[in-house]
PDB file of N, CA and C in Angstrom:
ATOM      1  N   UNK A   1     266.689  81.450 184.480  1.00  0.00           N
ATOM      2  CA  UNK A   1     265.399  81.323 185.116  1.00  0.00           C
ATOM      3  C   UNK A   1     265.497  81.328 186.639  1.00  0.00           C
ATOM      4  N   UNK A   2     266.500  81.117 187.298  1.00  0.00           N
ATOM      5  CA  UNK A   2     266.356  80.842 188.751  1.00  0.00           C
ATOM      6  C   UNK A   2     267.014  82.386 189.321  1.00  0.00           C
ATOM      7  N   UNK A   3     267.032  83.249 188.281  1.00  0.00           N
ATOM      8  CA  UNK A   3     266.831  84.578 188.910  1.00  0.00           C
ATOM      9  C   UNK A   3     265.628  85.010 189.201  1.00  0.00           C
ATOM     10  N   UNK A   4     264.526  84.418 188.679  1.00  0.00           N
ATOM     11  CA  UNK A   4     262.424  84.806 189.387  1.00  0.00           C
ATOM     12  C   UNK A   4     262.948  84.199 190.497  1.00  0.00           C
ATOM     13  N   UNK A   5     263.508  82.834 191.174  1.00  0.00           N
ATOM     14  CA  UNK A   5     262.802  81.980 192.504  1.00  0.00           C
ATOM     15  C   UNK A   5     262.809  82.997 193.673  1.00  0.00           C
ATOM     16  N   UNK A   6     263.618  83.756 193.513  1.00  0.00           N
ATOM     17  CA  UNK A   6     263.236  85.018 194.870  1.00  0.00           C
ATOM     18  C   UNK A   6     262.058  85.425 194.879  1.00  0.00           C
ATOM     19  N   UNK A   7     261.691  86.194 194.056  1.00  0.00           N
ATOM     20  CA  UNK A   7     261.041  86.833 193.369  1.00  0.00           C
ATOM     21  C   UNK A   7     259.418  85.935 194.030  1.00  0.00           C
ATOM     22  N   UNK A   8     259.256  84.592 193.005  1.00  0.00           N
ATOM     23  CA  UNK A   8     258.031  83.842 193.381  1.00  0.00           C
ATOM     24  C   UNK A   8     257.823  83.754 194.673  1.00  0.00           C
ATOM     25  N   UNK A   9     259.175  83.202 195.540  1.00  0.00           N
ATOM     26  CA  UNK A   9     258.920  82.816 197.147  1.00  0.00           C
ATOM     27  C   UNK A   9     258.379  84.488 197.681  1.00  0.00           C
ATOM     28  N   UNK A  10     258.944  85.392 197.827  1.00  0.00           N
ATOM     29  CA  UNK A  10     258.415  86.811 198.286  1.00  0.00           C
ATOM     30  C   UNK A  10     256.764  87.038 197.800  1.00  0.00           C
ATOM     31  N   UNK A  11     256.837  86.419 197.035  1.00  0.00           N
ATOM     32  CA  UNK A  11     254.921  86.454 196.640  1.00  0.00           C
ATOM     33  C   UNK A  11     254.537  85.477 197.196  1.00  0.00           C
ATOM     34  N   UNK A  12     254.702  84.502 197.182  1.00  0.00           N
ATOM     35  CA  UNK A  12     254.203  83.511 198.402  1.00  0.00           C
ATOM     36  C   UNK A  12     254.332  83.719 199.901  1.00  0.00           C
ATOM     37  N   UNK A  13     255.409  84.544 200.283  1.00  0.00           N
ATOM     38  CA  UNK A  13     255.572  84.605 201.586  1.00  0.00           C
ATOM     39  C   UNK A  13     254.965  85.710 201.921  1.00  0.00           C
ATOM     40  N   UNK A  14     254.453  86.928 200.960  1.00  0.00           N
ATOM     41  CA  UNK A  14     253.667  87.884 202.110  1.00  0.00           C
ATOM     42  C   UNK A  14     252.001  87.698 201.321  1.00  0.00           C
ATOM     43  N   UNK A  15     251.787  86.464 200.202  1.00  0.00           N
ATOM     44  CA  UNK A  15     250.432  85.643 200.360  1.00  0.00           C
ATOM     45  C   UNK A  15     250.235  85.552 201.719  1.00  0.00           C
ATOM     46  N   UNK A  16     251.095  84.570 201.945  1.00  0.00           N
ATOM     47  CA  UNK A  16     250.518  83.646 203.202  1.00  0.00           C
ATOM     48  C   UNK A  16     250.769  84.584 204.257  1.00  0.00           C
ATOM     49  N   UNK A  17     251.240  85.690 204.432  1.00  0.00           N
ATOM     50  CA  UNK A  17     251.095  86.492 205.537  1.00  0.00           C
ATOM     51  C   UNK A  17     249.664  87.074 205.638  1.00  0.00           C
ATOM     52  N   UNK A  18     249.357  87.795 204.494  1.00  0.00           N
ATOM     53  CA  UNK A  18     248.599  87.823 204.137  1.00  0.00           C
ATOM     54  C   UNK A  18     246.722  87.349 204.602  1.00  0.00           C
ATOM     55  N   UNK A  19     247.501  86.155 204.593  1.00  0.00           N
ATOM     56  CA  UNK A  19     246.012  84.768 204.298  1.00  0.00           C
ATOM     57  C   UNK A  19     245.920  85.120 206.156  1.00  0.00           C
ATOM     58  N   UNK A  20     247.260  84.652 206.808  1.00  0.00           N
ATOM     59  CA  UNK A  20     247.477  84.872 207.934  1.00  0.00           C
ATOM     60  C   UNK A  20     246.386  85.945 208.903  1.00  0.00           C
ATOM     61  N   UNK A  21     246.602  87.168 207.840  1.00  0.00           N
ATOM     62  CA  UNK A  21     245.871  88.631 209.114  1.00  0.00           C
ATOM     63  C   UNK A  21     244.611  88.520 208.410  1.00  0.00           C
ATOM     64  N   UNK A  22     243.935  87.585 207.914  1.00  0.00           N
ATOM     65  CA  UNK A  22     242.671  88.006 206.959  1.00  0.00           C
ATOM     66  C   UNK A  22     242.054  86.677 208.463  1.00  0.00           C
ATOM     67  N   UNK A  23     242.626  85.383 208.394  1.00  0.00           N
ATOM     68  CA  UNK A  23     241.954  84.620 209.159  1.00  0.00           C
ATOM     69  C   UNK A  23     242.236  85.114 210.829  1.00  0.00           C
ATOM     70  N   UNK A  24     243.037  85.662 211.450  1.00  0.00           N
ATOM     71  CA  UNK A  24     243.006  86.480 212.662  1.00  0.00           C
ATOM     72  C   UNK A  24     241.684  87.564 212.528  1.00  0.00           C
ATOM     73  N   UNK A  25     241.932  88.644 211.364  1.00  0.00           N
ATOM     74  CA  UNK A  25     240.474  89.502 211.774  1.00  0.00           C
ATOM     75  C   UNK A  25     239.192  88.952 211.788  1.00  0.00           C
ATOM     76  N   UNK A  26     239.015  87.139 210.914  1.00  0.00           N
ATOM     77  CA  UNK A  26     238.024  86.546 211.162  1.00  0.00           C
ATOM     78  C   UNK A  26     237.946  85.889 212.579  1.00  0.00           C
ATOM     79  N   UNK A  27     238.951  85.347 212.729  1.00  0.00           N
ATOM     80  CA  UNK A  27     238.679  84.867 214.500  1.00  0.00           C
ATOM     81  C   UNK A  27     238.327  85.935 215.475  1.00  0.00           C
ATOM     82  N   UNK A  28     239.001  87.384 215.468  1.00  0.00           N
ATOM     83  CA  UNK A  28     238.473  88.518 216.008  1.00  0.00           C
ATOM     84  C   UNK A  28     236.919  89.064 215.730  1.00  0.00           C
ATOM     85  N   UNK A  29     236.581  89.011 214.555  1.00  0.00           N
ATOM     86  CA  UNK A  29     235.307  88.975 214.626  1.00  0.00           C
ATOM     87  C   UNK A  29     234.169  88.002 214.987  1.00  0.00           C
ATOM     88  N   UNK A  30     234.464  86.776 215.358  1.00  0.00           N
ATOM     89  CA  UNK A  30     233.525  85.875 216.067  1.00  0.00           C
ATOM     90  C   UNK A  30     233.915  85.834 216.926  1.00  0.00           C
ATOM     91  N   UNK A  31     234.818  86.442 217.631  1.00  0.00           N
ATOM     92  CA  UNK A  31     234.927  86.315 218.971  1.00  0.00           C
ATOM     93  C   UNK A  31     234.435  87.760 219.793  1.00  0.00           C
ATOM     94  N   UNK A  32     234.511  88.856 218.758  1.00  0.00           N
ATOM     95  CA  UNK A  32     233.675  90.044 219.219  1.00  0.00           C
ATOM     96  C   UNK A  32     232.367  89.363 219.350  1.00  0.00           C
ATOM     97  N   UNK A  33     231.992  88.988 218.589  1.00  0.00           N
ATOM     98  CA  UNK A  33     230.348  88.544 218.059  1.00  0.00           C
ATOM     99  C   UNK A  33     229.476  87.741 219.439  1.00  0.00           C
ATOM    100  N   UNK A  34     230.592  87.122 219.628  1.00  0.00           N
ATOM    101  CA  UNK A  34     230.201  85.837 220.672  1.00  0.00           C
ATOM    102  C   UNK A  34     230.195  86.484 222.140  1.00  0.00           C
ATOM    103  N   UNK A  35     230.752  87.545 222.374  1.00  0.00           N
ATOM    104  CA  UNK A  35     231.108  88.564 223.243  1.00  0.00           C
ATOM    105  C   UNK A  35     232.444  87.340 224.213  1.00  0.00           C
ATOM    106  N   UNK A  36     233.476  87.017 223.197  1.00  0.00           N
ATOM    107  CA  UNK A  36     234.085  86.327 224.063  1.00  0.00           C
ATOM    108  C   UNK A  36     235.348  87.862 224.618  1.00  0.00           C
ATOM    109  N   UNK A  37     235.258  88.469 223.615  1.00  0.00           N
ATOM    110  CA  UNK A  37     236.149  89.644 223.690  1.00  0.00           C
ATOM    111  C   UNK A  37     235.464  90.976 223.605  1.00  0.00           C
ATOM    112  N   UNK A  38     235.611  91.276 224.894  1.00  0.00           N
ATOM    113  CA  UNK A  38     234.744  92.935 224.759  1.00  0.00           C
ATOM    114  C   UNK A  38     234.698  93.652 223.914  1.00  0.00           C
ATOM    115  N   UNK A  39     234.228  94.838 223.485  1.00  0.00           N
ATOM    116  CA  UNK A  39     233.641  95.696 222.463  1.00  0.00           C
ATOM    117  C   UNK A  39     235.025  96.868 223.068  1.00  0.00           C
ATOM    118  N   UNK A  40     235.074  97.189 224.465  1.00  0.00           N
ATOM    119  CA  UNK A  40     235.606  98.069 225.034  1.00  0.00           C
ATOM    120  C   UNK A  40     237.413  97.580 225.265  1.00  0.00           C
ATOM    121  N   UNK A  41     237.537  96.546 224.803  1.00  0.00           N
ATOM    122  CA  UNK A  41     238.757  96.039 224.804  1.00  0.00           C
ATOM    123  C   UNK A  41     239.531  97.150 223.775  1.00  0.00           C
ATOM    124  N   UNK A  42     240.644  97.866 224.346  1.00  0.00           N
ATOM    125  CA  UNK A  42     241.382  98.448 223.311  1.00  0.00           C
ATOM    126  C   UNK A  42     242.272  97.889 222.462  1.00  0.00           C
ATOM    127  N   UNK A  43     242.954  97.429 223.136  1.00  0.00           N
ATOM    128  CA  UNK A  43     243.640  96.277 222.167  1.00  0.00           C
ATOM    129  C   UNK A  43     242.824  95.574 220.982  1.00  0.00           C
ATOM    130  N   UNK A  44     242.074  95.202 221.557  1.00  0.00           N
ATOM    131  CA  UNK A  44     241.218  94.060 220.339  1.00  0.00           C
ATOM    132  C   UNK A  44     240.969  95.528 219.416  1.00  0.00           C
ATOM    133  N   UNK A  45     239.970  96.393 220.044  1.00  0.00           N
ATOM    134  CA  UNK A  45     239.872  97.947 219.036  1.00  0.00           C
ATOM    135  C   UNK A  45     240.811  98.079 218.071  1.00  0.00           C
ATOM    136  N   UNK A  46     242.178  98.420 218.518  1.00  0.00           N
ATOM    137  CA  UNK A  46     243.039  98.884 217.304  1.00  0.00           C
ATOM    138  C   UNK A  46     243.684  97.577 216.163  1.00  0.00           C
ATOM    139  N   UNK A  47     243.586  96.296 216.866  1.00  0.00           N
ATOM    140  CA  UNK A  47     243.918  95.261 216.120  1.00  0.00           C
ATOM    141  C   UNK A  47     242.676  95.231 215.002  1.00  0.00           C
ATOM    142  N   UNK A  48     241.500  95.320 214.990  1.00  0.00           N
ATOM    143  CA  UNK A  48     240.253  95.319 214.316  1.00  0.00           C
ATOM    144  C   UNK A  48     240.620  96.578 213.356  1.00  0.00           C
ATOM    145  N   UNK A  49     241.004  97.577 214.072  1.00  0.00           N
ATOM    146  CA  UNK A  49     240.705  98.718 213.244  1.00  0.00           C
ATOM    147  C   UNK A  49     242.229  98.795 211.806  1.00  0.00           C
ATOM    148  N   UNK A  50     243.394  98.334 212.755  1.00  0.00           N
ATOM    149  CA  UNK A  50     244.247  97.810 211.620  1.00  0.00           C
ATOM    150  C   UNK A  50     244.196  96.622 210.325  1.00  0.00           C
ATOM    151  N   UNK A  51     244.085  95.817 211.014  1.00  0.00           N
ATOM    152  CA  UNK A  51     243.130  94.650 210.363  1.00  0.00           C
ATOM    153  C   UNK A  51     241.947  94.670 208.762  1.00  0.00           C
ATOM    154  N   UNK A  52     240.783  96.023 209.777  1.00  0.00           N
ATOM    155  CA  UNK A  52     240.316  96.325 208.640  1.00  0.00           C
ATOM    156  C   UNK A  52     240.999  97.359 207.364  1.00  0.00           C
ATOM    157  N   UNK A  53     242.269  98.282 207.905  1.00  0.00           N
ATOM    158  CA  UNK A  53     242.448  98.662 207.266  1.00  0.00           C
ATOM    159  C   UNK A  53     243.560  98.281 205.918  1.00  0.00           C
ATOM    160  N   UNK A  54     243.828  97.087 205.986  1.00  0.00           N
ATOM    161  CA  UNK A  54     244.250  96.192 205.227  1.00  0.00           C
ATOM    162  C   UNK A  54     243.656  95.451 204.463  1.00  0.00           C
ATOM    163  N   UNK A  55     242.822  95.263 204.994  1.00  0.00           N
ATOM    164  CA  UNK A  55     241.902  93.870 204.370  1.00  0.00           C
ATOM    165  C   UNK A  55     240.777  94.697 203.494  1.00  0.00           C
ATOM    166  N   UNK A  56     240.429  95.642 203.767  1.00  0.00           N
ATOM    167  CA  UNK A  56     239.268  96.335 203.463  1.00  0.00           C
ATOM    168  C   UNK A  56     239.400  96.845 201.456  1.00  0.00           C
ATOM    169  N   UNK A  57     240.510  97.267 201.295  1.00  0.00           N
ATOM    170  CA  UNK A  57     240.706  97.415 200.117  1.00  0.00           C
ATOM    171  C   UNK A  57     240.385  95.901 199.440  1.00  0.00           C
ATOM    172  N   UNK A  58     240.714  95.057 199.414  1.00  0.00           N
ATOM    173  CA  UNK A  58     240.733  93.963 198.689  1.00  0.00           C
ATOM    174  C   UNK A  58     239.004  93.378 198.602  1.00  0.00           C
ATOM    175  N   UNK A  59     238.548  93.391 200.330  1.00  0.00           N
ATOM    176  CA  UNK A  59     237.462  93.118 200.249  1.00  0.00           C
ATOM    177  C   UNK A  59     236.637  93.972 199.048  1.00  0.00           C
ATOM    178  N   UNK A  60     236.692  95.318 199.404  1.00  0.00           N
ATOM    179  CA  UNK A  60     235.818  96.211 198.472  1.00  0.00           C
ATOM    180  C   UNK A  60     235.740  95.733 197.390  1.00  0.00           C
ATOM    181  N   UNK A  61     236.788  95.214 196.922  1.00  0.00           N
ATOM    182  CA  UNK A  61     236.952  94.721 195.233  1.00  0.00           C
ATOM    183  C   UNK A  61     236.402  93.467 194.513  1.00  0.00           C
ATOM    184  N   UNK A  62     236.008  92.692 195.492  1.00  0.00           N
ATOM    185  CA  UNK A  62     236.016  91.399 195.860  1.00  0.00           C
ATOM    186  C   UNK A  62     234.235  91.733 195.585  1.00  0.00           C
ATOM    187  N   UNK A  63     233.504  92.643 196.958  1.00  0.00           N
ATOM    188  CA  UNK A  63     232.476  92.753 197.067  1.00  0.00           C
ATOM    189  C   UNK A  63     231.411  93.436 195.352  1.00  0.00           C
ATOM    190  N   UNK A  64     232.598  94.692 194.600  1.00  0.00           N
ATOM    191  CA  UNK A  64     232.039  94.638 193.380  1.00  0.00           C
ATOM    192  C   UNK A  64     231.667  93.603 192.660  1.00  0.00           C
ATOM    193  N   UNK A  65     232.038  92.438 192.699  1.00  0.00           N
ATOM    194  CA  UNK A  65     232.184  91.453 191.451  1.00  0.00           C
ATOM    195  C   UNK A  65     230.363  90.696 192.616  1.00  0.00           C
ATOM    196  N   UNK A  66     230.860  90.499 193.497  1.00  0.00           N
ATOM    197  CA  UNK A  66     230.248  88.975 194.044  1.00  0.00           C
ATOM    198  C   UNK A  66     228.976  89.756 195.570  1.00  0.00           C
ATOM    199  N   UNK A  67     227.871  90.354 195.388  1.00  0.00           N
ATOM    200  CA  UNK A  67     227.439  91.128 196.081  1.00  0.00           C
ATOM    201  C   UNK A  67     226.608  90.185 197.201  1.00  0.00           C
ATOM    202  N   UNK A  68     226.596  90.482 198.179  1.00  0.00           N
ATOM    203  CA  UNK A  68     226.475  89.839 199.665  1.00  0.00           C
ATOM    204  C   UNK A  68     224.836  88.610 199.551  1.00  0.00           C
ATOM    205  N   UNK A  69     224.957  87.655 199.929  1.00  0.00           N
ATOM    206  CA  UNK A  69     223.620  87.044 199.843  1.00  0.00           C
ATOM    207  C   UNK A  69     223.038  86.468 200.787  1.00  0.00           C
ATOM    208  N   UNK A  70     221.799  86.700 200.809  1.00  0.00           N
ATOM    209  CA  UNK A  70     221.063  87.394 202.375  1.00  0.00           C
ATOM    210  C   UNK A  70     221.716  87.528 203.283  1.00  0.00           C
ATOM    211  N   UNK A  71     222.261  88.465 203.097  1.00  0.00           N
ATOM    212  CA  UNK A  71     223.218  89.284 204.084  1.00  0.00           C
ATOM    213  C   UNK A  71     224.639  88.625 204.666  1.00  0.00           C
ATOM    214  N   UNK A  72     224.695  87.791 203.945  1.00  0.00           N
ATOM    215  CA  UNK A  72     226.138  87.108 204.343  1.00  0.00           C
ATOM    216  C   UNK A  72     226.866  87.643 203.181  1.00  0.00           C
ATOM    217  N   UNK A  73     228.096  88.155 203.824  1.00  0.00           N
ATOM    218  CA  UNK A  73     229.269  88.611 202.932  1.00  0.00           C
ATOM    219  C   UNK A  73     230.306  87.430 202.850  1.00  0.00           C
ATOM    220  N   UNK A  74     230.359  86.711 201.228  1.00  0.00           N
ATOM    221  CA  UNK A  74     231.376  85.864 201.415  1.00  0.00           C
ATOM    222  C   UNK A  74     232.924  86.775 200.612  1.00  0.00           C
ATOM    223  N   UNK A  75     232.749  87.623 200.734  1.00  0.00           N
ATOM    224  CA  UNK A  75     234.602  88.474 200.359  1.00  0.00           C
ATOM    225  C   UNK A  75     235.894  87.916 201.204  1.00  0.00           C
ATOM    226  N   UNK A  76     235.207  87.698 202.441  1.00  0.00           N
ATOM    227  CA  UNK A  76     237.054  87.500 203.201  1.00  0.00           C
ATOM    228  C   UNK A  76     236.883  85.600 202.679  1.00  0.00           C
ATOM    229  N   UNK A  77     235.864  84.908 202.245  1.00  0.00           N
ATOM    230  CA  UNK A  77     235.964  83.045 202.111  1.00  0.00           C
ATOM    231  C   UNK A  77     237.079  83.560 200.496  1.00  0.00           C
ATOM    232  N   UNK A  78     236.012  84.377 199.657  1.00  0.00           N
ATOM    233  CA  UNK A  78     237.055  84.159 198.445  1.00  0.00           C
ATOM    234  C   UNK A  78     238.205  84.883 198.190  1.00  0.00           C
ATOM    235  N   UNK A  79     238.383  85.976 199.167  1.00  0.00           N
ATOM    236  CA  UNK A  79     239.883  85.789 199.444  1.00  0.00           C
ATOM    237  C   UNK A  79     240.666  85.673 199.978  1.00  0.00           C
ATOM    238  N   UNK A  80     240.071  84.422 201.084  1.00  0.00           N
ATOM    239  CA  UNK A  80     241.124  83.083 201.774  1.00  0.00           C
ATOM    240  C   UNK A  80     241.673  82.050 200.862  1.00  0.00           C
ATOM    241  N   UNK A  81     240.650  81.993 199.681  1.00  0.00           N
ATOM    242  CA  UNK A  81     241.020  80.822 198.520  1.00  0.00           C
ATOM    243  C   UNK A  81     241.753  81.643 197.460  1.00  0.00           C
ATOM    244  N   UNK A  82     241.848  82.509 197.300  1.00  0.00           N
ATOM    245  CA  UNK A  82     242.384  82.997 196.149  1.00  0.00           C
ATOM    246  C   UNK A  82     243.922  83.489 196.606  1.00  0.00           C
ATOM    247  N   UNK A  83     244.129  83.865 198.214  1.00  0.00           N
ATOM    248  CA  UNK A  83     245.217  84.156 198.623  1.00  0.00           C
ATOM    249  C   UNK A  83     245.918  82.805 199.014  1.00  0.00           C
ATOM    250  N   UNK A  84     245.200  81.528 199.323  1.00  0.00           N
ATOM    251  CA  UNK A  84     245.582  80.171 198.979  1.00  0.00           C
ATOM    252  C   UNK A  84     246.058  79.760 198.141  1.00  0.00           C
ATOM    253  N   UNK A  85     245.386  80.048 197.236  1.00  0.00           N
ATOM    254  CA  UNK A  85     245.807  79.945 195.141  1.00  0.00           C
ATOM    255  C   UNK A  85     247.327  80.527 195.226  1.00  0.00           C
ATOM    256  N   UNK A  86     247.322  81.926 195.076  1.00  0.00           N
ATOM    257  CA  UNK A  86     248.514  82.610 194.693  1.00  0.00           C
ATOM    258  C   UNK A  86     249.675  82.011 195.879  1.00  0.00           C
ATOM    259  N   UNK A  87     249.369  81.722 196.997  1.00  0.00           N
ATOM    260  CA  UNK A  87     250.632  81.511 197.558  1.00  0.00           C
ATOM    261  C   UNK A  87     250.852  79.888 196.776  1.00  0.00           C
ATOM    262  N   UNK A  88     250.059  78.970 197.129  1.00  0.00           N
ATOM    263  CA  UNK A  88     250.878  77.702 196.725  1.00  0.00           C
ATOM    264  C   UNK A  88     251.171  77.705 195.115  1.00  0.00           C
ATOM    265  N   UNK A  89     250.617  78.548 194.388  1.00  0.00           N
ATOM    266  CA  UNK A  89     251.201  79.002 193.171  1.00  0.00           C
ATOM    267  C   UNK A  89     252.791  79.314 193.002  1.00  0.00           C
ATOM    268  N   UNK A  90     252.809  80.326 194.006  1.00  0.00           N
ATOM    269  CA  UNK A  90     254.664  81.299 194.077  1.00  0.00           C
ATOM    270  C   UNK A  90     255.265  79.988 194.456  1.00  0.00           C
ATOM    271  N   UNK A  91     254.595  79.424 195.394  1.00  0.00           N
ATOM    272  CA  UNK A  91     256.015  78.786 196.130  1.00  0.00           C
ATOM    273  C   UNK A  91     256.196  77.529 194.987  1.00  0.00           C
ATOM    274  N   UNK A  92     255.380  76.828 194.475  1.00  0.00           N
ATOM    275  CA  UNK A  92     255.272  76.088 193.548  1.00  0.00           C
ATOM    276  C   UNK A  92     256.334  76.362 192.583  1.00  0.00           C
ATOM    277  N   UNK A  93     255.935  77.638 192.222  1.00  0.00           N
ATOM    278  CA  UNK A  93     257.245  77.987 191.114  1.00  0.00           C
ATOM    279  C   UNK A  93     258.421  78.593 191.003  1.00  0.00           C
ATOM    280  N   UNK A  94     258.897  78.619 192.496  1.00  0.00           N
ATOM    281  CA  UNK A  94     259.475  78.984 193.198  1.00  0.00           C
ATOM    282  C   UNK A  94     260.248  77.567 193.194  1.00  0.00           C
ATOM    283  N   UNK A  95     259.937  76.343 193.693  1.00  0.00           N
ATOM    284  CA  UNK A  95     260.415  75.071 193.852  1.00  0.00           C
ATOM    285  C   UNK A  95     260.871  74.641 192.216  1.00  0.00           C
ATOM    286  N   UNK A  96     260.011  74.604 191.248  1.00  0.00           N
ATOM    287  CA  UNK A  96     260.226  74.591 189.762  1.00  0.00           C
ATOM    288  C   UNK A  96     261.244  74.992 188.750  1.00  0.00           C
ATOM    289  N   UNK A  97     261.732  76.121 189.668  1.00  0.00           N
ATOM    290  CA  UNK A  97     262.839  77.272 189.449  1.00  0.00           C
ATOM    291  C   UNK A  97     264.103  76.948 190.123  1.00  0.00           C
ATOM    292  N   UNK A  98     264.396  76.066 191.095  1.00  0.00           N
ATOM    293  CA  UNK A  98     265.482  75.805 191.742  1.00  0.00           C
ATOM    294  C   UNK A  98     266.273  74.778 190.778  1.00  0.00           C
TER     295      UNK A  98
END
């Protein structure tokens, strides 16, 4: 059995990387919002535009099941908790396995 504990920790560790660039493109987006960070900022541009292009698949999937209500999209809340779930899951059994 303690041939999975790699295995679990590597699912926990690019979870929480994961969880990581999902709550950065949320701080980037209230901070576009707030105009604390320009629109014309390039940097912030390609970090957003990478950002979404990561996150965006999952959201989409997320958004089939659970569709936006009055106009608030909660896709990136449930999968901050669900990428929460699976990491303290891996590492959990990851520790279980040693």
């Amino acid at each position: 059995m303690a041939i999975f504990e790699p295995f679990f920790y590597i699912i926990g560790l690019v979870a929480d990387v994961y969880y990581k660039l999902v709550i950065i493109q949320i701080a980037l987006y209230w901070l576009l919002h707030f105009n604390v960070i320009k629109v014309k900022n390039t940097y912030a541009h390609k970090t957003i535009k990478f950002l979404e292009a990561i996150t965006e698949p999952a959201y989409k999937k997320i958004r089939e099941k659970v569709k936006p209500f009055n106009g608030i999209d909660f896709s990136p809340l449930i999968f901050v908790l669900a990428l929460i779930f699976i990491s303290r899951l891996a590492f959990r059994m990851s520790e279980l396995l040693i």
